[in-house]
N, C-alpha and C. Protein backbone atom coordinates (compact mmCIF):
# COMPACT_ATOMS: atom_id res chain seq x y z
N UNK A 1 18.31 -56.75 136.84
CA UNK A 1 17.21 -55.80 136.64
C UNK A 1 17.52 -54.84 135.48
N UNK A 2 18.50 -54.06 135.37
CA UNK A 2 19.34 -53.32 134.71
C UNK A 2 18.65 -54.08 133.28
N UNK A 3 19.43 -55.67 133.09
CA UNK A 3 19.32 -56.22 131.72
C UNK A 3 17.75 -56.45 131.40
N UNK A 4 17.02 -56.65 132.30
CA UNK A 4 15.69 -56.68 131.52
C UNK A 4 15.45 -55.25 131.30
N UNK A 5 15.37 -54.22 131.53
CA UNK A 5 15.21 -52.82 131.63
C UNK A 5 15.78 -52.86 129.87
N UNK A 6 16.81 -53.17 129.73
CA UNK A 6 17.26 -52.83 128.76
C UNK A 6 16.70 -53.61 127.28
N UNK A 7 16.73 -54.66 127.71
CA UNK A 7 16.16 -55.49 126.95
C UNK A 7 14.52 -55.11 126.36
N UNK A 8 13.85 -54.21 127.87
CA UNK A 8 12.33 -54.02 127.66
C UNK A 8 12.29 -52.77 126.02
N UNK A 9 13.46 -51.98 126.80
CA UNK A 9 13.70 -50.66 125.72
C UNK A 9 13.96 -51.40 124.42
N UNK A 10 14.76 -52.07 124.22
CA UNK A 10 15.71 -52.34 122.73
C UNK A 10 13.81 -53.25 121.93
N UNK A 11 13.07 -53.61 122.72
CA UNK A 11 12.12 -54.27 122.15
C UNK A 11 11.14 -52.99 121.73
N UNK A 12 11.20 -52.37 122.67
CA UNK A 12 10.58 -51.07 122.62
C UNK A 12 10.66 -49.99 121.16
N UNK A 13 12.06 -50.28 120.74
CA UNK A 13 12.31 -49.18 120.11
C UNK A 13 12.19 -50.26 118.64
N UNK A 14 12.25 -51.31 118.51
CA UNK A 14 12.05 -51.93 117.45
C UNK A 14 10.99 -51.74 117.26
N UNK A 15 9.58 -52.08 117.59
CA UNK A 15 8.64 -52.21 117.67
C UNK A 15 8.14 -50.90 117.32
N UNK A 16 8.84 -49.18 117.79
CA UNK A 16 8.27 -48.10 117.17
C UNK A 16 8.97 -48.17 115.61
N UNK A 17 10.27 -48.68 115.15
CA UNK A 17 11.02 -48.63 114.33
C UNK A 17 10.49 -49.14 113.07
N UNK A 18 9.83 -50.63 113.34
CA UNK A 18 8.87 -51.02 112.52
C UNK A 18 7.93 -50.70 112.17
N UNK A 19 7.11 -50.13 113.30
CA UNK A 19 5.66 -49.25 113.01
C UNK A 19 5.99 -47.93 112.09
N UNK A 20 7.05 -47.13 112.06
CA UNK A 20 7.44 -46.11 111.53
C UNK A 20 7.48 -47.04 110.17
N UNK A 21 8.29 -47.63 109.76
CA UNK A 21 8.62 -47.80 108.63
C UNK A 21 7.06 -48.75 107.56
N UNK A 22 6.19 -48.88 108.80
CA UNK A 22 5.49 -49.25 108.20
C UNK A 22 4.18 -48.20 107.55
N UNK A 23 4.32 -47.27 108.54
CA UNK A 23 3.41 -46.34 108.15
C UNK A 23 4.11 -45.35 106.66
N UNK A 24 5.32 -45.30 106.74
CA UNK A 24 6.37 -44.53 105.81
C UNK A 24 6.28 -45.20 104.14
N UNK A 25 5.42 -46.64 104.16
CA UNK A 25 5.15 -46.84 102.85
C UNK A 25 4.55 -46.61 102.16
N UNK A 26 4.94 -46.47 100.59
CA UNK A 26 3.43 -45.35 100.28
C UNK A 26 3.64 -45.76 98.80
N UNK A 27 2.36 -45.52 97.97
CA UNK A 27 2.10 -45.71 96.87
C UNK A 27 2.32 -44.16 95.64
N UNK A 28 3.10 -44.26 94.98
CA UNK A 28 2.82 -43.28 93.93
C UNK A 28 1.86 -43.13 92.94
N UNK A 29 1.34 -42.30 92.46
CA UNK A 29 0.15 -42.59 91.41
C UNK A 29 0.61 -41.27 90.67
N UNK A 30 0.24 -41.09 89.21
CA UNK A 30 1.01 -39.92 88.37
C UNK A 30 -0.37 -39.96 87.29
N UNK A 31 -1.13 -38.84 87.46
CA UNK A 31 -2.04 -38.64 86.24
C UNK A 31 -1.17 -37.67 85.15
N UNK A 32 -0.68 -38.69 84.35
CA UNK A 32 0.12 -38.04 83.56
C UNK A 32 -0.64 -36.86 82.45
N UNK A 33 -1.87 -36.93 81.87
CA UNK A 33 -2.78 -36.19 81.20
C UNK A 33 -2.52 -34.62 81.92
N UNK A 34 -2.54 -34.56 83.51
CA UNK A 34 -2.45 -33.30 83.79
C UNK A 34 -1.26 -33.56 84.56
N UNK A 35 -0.26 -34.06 84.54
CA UNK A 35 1.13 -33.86 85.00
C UNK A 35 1.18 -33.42 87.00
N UNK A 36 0.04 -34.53 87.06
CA UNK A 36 -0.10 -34.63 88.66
C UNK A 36 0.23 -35.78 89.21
N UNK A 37 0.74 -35.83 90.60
CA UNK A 37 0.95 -37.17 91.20
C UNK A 37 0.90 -36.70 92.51
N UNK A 38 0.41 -38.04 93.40
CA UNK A 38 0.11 -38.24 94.99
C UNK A 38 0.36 -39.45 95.09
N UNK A 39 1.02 -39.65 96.82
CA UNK A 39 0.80 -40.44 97.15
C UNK A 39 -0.09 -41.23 98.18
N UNK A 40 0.04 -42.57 98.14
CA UNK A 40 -1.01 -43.02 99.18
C UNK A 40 -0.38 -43.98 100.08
N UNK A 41 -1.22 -44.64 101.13
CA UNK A 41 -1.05 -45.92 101.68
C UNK A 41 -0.86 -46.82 100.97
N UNK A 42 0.22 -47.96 100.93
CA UNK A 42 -0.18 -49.07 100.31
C UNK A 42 -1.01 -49.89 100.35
N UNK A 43 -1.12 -51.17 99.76
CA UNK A 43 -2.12 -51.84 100.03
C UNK A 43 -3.78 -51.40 99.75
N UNK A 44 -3.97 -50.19 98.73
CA UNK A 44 -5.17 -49.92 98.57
C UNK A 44 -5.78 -50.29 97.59
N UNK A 45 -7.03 -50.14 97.66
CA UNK A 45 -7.86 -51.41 96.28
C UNK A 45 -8.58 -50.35 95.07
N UNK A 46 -8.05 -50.03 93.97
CA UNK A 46 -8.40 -49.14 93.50
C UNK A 46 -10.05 -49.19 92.44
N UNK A 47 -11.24 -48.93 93.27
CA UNK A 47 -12.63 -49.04 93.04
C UNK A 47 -13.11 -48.37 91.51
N UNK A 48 -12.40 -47.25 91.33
CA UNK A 48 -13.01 -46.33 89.77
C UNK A 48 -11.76 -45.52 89.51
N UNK A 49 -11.25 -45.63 87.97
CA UNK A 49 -10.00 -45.14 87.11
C UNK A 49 -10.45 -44.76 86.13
N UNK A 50 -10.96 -43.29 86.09
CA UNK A 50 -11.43 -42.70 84.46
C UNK A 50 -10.40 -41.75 84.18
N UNK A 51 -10.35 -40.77 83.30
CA UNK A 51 -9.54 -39.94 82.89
C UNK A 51 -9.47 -38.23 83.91
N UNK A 52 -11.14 -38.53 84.56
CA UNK A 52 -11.02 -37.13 85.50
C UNK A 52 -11.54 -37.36 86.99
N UNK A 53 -11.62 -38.70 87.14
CA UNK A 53 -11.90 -39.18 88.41
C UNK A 53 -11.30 -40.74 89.37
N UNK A 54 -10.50 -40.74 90.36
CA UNK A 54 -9.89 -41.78 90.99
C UNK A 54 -10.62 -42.11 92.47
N UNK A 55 -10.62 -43.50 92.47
CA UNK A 55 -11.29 -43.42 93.96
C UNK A 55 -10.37 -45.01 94.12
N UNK A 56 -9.68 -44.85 95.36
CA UNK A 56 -9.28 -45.89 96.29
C UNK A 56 -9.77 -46.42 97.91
N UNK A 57 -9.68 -47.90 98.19
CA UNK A 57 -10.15 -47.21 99.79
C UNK A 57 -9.28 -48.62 100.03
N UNK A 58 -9.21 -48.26 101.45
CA UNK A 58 -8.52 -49.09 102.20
C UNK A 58 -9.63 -49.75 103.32
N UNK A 59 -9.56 -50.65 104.44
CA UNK A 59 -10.26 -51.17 105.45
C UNK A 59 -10.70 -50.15 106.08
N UNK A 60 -10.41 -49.32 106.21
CA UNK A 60 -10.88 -47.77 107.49
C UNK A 60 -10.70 -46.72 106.79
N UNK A 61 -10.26 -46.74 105.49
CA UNK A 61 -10.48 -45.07 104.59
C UNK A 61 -10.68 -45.38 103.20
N UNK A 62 -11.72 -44.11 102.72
CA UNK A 62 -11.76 -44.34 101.60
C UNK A 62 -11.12 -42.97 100.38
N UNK A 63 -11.09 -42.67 99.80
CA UNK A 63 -9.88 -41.44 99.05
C UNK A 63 -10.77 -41.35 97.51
N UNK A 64 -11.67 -40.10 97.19
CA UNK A 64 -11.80 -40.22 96.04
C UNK A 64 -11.24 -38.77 95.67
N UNK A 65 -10.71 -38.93 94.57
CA UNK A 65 -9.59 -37.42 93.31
C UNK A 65 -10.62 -37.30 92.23
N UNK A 66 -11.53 -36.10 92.18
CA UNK A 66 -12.28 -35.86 91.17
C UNK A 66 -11.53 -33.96 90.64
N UNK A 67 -11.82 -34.66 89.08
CA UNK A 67 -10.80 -33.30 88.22
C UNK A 67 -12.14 -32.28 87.83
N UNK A 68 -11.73 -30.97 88.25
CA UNK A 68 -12.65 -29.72 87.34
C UNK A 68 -12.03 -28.55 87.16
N UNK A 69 -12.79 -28.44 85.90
CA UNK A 69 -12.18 -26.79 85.09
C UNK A 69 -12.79 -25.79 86.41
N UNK A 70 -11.61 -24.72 86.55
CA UNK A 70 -11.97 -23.60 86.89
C UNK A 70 -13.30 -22.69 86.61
N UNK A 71 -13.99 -22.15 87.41
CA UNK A 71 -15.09 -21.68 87.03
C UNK A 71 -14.65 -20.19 87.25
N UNK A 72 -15.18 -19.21 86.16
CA UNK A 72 -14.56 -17.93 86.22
C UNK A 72 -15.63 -17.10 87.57
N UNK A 73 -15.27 -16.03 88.39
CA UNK A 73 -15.68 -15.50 89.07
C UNK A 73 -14.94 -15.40 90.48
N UNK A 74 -15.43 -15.32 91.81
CA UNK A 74 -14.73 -15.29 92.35
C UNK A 74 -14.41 -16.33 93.11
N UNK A 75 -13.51 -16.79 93.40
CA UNK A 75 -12.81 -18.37 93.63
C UNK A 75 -12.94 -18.40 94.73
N UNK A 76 -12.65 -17.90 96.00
CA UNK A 76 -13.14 -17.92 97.02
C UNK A 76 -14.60 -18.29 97.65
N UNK A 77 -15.61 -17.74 97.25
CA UNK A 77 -16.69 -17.59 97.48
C UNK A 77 -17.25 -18.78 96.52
N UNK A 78 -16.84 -19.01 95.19
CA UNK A 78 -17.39 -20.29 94.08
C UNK A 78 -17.05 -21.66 95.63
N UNK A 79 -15.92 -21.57 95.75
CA UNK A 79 -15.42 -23.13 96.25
C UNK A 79 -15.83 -23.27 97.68
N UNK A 80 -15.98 -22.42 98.65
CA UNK A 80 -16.03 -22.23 99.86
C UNK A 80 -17.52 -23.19 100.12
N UNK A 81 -18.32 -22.42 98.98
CA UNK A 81 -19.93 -22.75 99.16
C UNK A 81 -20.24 -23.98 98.49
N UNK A 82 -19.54 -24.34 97.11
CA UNK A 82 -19.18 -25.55 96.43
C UNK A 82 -18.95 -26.92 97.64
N UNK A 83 -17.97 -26.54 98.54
CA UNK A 83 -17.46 -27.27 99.73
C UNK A 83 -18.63 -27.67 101.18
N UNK A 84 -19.45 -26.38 100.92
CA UNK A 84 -20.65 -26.39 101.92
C UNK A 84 -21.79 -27.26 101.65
N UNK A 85 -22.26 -26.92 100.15
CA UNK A 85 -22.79 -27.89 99.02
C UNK A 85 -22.73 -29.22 99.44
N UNK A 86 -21.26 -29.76 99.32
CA UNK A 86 -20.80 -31.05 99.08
C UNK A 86 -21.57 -31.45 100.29
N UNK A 87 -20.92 -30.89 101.45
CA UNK A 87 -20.48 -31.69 102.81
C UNK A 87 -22.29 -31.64 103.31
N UNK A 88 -22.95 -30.80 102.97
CA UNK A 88 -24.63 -31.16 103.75
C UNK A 88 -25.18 -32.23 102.48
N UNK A 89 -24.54 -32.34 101.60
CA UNK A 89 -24.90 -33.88 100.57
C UNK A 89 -24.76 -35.03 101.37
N UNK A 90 -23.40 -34.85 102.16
CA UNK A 90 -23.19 -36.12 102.38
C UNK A 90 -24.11 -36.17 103.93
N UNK A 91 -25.13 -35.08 104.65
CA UNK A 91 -25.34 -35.02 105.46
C UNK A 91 -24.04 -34.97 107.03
N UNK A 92 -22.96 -34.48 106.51
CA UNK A 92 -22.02 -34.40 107.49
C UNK A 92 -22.58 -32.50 108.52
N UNK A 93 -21.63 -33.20 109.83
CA UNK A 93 -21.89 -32.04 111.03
C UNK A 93 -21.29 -31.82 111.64
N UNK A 94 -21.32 -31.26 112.61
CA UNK A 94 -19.71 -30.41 113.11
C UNK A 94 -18.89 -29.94 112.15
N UNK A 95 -19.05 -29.11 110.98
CA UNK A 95 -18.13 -28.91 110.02
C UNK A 95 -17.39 -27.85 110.38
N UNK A 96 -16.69 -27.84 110.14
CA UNK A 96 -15.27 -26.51 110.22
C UNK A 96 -14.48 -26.49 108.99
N UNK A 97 -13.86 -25.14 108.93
CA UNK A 97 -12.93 -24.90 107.68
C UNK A 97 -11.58 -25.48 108.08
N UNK A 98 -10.92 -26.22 107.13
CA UNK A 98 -9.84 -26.82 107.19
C UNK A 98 -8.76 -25.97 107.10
N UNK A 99 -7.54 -26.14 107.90
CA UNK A 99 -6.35 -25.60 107.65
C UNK A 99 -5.58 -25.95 106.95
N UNK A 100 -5.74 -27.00 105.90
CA UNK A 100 -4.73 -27.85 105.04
C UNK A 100 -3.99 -26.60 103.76
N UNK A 101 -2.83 -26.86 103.91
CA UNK A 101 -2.29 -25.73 103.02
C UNK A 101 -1.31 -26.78 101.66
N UNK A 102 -1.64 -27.10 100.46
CA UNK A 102 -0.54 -27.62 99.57
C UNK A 102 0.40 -27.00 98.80
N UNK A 103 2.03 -27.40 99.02
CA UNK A 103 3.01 -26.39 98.89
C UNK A 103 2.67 -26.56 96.58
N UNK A 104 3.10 -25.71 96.33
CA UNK A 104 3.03 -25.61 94.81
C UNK A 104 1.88 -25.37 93.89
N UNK A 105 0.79 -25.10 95.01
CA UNK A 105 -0.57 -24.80 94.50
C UNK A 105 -1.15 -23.40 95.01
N UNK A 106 -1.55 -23.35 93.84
CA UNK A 106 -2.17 -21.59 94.25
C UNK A 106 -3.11 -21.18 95.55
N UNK A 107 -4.18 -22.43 95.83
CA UNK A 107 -4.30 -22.17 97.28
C UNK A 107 -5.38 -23.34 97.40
N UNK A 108 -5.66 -23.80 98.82
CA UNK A 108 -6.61 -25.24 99.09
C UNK A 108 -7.76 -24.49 100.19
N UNK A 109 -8.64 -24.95 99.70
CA UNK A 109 -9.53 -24.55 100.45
C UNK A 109 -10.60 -26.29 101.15
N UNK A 110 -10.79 -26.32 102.51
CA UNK A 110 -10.93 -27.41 102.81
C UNK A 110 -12.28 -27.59 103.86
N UNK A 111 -13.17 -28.58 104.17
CA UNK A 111 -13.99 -28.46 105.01
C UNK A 111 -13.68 -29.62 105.70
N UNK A 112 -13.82 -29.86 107.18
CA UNK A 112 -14.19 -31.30 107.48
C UNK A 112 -15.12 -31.28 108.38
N UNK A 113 -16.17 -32.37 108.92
CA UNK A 113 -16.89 -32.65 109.58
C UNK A 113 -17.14 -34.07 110.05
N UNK A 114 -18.33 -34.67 110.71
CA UNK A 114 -18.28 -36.13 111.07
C UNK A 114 -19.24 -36.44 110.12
N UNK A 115 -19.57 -37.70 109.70
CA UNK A 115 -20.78 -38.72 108.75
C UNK A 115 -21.51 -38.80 109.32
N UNK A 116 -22.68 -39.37 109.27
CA UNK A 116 -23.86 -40.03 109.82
C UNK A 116 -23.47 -40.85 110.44
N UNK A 117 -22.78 -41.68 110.09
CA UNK A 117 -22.52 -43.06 110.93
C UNK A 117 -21.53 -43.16 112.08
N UNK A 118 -20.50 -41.78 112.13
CA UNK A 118 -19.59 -41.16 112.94
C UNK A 118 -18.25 -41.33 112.50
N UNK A 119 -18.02 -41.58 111.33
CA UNK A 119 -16.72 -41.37 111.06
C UNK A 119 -16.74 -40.19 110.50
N UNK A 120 -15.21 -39.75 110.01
CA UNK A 120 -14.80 -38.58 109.65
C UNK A 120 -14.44 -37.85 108.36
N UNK A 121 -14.88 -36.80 107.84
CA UNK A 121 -14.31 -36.85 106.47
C UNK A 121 -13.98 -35.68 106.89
N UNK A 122 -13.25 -35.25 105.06
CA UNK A 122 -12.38 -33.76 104.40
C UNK A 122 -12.45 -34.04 103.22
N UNK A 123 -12.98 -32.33 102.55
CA UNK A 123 -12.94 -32.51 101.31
C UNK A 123 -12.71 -31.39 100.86
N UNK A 124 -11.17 -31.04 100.33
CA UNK A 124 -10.79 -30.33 100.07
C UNK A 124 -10.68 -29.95 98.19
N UNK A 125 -10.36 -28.83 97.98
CA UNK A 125 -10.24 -28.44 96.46
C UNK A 125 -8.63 -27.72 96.88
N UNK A 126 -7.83 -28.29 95.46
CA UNK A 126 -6.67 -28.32 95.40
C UNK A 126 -6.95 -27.10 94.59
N UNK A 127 -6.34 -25.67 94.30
CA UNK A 127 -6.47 -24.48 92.99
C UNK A 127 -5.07 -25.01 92.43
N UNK A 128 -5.20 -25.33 91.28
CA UNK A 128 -3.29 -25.10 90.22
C UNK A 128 -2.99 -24.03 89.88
N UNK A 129 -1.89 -23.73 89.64
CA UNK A 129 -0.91 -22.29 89.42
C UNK A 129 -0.98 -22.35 87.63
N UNK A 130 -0.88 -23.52 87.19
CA UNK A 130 -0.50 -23.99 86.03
C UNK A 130 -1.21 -24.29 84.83
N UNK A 131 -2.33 -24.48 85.50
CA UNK A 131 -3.44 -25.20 84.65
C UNK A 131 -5.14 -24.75 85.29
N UNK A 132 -5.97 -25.00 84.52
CA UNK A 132 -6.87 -24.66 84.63
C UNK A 132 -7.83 -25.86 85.32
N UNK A 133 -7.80 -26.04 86.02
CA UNK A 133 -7.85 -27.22 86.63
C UNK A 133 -7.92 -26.93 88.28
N UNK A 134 -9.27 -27.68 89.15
CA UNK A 134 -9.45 -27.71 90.58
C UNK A 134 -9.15 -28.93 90.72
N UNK A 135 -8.45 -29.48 91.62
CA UNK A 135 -8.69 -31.08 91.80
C UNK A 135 -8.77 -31.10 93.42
N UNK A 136 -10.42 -31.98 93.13
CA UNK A 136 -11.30 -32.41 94.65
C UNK A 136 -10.94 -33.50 95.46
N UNK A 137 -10.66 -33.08 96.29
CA UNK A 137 -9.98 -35.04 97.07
C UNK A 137 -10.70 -34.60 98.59
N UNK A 138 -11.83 -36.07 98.34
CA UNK A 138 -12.46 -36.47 99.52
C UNK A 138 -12.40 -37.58 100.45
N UNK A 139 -12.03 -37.56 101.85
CA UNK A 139 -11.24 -38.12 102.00
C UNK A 139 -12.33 -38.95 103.71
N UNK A 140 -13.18 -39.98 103.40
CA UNK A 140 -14.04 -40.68 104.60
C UNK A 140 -13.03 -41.42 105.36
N UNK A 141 -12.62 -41.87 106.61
CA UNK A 141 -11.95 -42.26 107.64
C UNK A 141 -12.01 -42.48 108.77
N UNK A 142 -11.93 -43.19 109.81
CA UNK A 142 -12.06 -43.61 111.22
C UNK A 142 -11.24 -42.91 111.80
N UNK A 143 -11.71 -41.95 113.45
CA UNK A 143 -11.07 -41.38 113.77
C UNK A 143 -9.43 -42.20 114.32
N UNK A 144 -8.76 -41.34 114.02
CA UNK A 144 -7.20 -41.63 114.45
C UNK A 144 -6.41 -41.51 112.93
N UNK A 145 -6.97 -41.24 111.50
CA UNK A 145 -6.53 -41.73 110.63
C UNK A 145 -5.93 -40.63 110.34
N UNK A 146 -6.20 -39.06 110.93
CA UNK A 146 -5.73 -38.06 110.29
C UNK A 146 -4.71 -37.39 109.97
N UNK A 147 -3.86 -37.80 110.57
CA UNK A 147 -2.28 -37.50 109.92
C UNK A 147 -2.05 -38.11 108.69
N UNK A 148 -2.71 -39.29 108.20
CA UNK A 148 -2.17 -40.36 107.47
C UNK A 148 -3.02 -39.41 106.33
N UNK A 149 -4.30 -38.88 106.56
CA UNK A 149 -5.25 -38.10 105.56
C UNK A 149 -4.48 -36.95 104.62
N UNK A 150 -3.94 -36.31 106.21
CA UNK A 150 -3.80 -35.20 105.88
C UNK A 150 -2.35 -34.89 104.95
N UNK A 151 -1.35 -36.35 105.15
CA UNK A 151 -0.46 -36.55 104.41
C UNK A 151 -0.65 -37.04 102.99
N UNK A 152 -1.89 -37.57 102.65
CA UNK A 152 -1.99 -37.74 101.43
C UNK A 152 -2.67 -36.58 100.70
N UNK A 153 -2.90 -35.42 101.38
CA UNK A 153 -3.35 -34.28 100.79
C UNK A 153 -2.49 -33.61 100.10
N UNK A 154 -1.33 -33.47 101.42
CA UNK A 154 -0.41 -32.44 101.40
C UNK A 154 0.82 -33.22 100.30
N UNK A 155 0.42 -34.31 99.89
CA UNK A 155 1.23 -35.40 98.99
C UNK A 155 1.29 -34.65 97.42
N UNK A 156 -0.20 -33.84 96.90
CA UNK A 156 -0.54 -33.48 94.97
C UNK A 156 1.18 -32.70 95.11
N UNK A 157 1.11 -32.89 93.86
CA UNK A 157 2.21 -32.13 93.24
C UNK A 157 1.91 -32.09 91.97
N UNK A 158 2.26 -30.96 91.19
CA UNK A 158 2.46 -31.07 89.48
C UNK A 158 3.54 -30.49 89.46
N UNK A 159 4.38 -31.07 87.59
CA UNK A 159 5.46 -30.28 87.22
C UNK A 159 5.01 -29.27 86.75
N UNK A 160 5.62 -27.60 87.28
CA UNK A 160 5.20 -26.13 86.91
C UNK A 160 5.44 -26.19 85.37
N UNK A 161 6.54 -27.11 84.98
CA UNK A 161 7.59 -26.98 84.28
C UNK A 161 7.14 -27.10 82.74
N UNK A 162 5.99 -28.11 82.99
CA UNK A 162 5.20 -28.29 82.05
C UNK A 162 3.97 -28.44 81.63
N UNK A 163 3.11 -28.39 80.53
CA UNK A 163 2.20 -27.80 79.86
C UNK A 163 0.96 -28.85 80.10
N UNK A 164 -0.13 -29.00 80.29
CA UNK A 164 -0.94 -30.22 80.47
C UNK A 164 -1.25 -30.27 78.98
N UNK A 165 -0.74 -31.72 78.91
CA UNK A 165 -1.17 -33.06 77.96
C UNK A 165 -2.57 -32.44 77.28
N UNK A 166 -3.02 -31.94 76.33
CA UNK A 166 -4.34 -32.23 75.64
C UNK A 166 -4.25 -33.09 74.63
N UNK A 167 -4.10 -34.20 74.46
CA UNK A 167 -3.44 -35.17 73.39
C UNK A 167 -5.34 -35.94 73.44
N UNK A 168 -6.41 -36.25 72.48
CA UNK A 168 -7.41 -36.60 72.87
C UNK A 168 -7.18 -38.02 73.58
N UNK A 169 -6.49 -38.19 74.56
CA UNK A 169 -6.93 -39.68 74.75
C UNK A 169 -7.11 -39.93 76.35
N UNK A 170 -7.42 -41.20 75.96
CA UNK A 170 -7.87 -41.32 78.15
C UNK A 170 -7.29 -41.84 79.01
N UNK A 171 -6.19 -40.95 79.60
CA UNK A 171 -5.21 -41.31 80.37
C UNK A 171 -5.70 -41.38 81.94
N UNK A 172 -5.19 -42.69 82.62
CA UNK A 172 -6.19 -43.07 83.66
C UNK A 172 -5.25 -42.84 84.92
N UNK A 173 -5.00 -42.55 86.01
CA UNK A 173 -4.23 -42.36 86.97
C UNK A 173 -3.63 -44.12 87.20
N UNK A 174 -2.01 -44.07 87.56
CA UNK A 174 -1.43 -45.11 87.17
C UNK A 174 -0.59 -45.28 88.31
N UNK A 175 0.21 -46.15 88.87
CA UNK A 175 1.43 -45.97 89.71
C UNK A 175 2.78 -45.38 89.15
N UNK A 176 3.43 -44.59 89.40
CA UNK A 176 4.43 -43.77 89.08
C UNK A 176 5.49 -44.73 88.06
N UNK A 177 6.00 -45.94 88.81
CA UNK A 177 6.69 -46.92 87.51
C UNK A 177 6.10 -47.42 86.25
N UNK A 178 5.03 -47.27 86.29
CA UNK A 178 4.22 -47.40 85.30
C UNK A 178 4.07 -46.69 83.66
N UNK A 179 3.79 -45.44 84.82
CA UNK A 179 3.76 -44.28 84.12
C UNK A 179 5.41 -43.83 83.11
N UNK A 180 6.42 -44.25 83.95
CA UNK A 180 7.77 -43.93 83.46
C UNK A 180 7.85 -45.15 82.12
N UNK A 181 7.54 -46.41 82.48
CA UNK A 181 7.48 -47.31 81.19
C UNK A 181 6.99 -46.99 80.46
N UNK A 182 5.82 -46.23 80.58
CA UNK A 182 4.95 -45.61 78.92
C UNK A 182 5.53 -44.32 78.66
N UNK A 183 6.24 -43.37 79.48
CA UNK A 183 7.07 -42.54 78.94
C UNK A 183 8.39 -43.04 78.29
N UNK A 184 9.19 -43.91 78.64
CA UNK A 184 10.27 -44.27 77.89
C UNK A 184 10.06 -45.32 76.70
N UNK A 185 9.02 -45.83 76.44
CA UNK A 185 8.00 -46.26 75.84
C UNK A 185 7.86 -44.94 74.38
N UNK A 186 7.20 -44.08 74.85
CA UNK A 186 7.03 -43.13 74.09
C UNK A 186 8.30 -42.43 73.27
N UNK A 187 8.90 -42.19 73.99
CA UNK A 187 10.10 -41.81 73.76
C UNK A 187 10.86 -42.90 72.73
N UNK A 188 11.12 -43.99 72.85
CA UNK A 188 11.63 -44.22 71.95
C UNK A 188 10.79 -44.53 70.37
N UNK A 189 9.81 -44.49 70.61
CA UNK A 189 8.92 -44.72 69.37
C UNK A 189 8.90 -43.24 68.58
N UNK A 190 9.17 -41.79 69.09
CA UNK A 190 9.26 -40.87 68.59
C UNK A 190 10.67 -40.45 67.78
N UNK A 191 11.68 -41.57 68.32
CA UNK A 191 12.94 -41.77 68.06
C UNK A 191 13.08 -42.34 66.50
N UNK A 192 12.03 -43.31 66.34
CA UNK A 192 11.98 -44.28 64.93
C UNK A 192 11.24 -42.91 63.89
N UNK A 193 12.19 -42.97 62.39
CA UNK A 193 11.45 -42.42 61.60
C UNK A 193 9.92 -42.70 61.17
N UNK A 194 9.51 -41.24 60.70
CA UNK A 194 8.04 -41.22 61.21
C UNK A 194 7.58 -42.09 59.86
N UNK A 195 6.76 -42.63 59.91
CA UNK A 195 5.98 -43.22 58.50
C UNK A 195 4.75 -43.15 58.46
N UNK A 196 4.09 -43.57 56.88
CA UNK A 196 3.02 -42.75 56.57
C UNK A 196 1.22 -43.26 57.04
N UNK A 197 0.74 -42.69 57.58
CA UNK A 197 -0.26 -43.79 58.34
C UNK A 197 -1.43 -42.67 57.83
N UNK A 198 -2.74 -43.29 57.53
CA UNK A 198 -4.09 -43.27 57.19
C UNK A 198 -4.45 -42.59 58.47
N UNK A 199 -5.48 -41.84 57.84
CA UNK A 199 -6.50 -41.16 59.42
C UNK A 199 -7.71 -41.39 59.13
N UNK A 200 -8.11 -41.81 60.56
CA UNK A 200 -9.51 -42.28 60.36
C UNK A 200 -10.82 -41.41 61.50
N UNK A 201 -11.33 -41.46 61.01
CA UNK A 201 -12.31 -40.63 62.12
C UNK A 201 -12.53 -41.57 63.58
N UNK A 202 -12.94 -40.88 64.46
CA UNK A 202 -13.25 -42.27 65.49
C UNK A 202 -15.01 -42.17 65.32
């Protein structure tokens, strides 16, 4: 009795061991233009990649990252109602203010409620310390998904350290190894003496 007992556990604990490690995988993405990165679930299918807007979704969630300039006035009251705006667009109800807090950002302000159809969203505005820059991440899902949500919220990060990219070009949100190949990429091409090249208008 003892050995099946034991045997039931040791299956037991594999089985959470795997599920852990399966939920623990995650995707990097690095919008290098504004020196941001999050992560996600793997396995997600990435639907729209422009220079100020990302949208991924998975079987039961969908994740869109839309970029905006700061609007001068008072930030509180601009985003709160901005957020109220959004969420009777999408016809969502039961809404409440979110408690989501992101460490390295000046402050998140968040709503969630249910869809029409009864699943669940959040759509929060990220404020930067650094840059002039809100970044919106809306986040549709089947209930049970919300830890997994709320971890890809609490995922933005930027380097303080440095200056956002205005270089004119259209840098598209990428996976993090990616992103390091076109930086070491860059890097060594700034390495080769410079030579003399024509300018052309676009």
């Amino acid at each position: 009795m003892n050995k099946v007992l034991r045997i039931i556990t040791l299956i037991s604990l594999l089985l959470v061991a795997l599920f852990s490690a399966d939920q623990a995988a995650a995707t990097v993405y690095n919008w290098s233009r504004y020196d941001l990165s999050f992560e996600t679930p793997e396995n997600g299918f990435v639907v729209f990649n422009s220079n100020t807007r990302f949208e991924i979704q998975w079987e039961d969630m969908v994740m869109t990252v839309q970029l905006y300039s700061q609007d001068k006035g008072n930030e509180k009251k601009l985003l709160t109602e901005n957020l109220q705006r959004k969420a009777l667009g999408y016809n969502m109800y039961d809404l409440h203010d979110g408690k989501i807090k992101v460490k390295g950002f000046k402050k998140t302000y968040s709503i969630d409620g249910t869809m029409p159809d009864g699943s669940r969203a959040i759509i929060a505005d990220i404020v930067s310390k650094h840059q002039n820059l809100i970044i919106e991440v809306t986040v549709n899902y089947l209930y049970g998904n919300r830890e997994i949500v709320e971890d890809m919220i609490k995922s933005f990060a930027e380097n303080k350290s440095k200056q956002p990219n205005h270089e004119p070009k259209h840098q598209k949100v990428q996976p993090k190894y990616k992103a390091d190949q076109e930086k070491k990429k860059q890097q060594r091409e700034q390495q080769r003496p410079a030579r003399k090249e024509k300018l052309y208008d676009a």
